[in-house]
C-alpha atoms as a PDB file:
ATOM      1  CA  UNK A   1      43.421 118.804 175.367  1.00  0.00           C
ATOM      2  CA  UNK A   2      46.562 116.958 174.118  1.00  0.00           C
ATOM      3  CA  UNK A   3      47.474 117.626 170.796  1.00  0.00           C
ATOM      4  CA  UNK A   4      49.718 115.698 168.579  1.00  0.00           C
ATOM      5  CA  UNK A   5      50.769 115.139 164.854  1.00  0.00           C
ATOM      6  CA  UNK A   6      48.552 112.430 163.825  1.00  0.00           C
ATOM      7  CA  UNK A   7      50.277 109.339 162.300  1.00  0.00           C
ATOM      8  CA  UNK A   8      49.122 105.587 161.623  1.00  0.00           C
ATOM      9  CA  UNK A   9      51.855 104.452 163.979  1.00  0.00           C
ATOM     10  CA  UNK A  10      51.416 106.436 166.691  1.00  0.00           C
ATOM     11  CA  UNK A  11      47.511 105.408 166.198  1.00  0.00           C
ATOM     12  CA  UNK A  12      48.592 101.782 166.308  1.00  0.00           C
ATOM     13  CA  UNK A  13      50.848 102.138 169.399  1.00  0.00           C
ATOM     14  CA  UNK A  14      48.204 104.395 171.382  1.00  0.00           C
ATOM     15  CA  UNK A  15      48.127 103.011 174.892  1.00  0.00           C
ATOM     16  CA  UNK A  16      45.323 102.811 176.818  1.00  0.00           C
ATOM     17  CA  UNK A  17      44.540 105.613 178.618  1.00  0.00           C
ATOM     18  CA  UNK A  18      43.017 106.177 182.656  1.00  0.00           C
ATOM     19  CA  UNK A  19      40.207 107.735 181.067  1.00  0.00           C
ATOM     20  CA  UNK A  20      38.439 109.225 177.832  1.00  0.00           C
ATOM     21  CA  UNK A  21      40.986 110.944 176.202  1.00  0.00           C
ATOM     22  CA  UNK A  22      40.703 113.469 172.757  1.00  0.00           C
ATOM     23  CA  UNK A  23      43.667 114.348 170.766  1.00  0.00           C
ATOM     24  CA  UNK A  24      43.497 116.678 168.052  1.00  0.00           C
ATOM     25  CA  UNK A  25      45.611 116.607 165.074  1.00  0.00           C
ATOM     26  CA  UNK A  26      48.197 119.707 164.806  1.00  0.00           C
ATOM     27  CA  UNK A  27      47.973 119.128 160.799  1.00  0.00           C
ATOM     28  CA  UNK A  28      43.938 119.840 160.290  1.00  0.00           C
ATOM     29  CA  UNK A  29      42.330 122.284 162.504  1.00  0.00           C
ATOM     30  CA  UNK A  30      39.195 120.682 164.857  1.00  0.00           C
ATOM     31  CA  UNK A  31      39.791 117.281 163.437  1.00  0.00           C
ATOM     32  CA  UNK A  32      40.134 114.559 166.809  1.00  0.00           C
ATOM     33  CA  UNK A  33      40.339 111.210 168.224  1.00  0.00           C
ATOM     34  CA  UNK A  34      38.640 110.041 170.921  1.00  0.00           C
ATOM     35  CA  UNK A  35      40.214 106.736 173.004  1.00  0.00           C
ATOM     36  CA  UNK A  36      37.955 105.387 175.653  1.00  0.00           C
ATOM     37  CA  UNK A  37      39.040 103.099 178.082  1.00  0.00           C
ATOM     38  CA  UNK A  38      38.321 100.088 176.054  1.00  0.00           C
ATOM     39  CA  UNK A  39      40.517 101.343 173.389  1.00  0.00           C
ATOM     40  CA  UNK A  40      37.994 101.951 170.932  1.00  0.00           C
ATOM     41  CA  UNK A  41      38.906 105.047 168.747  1.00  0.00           C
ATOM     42  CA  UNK A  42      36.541 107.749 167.480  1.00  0.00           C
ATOM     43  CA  UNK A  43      37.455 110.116 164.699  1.00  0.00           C
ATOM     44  CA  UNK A  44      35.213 113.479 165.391  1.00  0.00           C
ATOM     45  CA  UNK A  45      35.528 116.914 163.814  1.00  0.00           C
ATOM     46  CA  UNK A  46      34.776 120.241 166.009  1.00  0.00           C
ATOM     47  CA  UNK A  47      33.609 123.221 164.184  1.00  0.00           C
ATOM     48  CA  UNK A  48      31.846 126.400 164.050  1.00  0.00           C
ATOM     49  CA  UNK A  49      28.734 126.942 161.621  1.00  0.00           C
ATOM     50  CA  UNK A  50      28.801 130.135 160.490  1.00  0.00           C
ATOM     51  CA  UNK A  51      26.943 132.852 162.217  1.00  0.00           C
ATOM     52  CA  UNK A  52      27.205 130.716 165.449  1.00  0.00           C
ATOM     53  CA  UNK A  53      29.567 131.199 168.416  1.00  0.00           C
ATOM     54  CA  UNK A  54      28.895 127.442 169.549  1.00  0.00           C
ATOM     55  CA  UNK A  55      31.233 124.345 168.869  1.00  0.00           C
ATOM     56  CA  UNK A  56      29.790 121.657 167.233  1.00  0.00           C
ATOM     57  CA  UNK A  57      30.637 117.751 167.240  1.00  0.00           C
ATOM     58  CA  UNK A  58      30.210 115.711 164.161  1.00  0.00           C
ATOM     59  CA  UNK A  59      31.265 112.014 165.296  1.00  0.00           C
ATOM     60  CA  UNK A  60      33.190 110.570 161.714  1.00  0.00           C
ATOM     61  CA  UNK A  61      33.211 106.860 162.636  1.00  0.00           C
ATOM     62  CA  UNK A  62      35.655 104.444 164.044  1.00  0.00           C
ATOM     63  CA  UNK A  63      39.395 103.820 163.424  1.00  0.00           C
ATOM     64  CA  UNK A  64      40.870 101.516 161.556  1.00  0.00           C
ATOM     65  CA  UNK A  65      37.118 101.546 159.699  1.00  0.00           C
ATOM     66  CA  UNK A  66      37.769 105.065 158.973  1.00  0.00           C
ATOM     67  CA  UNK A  67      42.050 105.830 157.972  1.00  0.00           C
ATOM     68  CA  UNK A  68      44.192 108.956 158.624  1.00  0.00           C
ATOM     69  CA  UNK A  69      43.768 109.938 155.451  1.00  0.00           C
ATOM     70  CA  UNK A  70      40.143 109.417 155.425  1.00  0.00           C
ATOM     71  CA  UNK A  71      39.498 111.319 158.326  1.00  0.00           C
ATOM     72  CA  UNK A  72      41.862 114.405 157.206  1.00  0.00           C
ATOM     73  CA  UNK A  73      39.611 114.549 153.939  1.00  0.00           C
ATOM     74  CA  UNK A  74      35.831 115.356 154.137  1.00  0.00           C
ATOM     75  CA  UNK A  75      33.873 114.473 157.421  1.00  0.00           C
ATOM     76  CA  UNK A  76      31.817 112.156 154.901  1.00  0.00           C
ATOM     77  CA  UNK A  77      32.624 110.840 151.593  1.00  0.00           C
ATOM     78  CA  UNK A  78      30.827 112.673 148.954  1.00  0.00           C
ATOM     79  CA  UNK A  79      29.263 115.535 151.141  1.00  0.00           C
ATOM     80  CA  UNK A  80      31.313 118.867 151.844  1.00  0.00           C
ATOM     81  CA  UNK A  81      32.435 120.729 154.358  1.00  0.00           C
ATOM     82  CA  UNK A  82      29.994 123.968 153.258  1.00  0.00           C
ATOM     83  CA  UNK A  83      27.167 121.435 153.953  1.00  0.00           C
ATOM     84  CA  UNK A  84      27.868 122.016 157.936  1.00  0.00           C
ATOM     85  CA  UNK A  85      28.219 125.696 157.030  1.00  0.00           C
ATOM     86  CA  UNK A  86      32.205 125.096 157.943  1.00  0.00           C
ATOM     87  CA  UNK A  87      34.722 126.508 155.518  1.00  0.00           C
ATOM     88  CA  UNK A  88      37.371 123.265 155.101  1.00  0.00           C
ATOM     89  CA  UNK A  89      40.365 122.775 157.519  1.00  0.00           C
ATOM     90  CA  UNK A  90      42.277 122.792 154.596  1.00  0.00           C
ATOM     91  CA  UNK A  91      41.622 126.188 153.498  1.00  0.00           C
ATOM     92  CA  UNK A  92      41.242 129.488 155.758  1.00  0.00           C
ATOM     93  CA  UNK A  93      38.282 131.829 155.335  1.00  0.00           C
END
């Protein structure tokens, strides 16, 4: 899957692609954005619990609703990462 340095212009400037594409962000490990072919935009985060091998999903909302900056923060505002059993992409461990 393509990955990329997130930035508001290259979000604004996205074409549309042939068919769902996800990009993940080279700055914050597991967090994406999913493009249909409408051109609606999807923030999502893949992660690990702990103790379990499997990737998980967790679907953050829609861009513009939900900013760069929002998305590189917390999956939602107010509840951490340790809530998902995920240590944050900001910090390793």
């Amino acid at each position: 899957m393509p990955q990329k340095t997130f930035t508001a212009q290259w979000l604004e400037r996205l074409p549309l692609p042939e068919a769902r594409t996800e990009f993940f962000d080279q700055k914050v490990t597991g967090l994406g954005l999913r493009v249909n072919l409408t051109g609606l935009k999807s923030w999502f985060f893949m992660y690990r619990a702990k103790g379990d091998p499997r990737k998980r999903r967790l679907t953050l909302g829609r861009y513009p609703a939900i900013t760069l900056a929002d998305a590189r923060d917390e999956p939602l505002p107010g509840v951490t990462w340790e809530r998902y059993g995920a240590c944050s992409p900001h910090t390793r461990g």
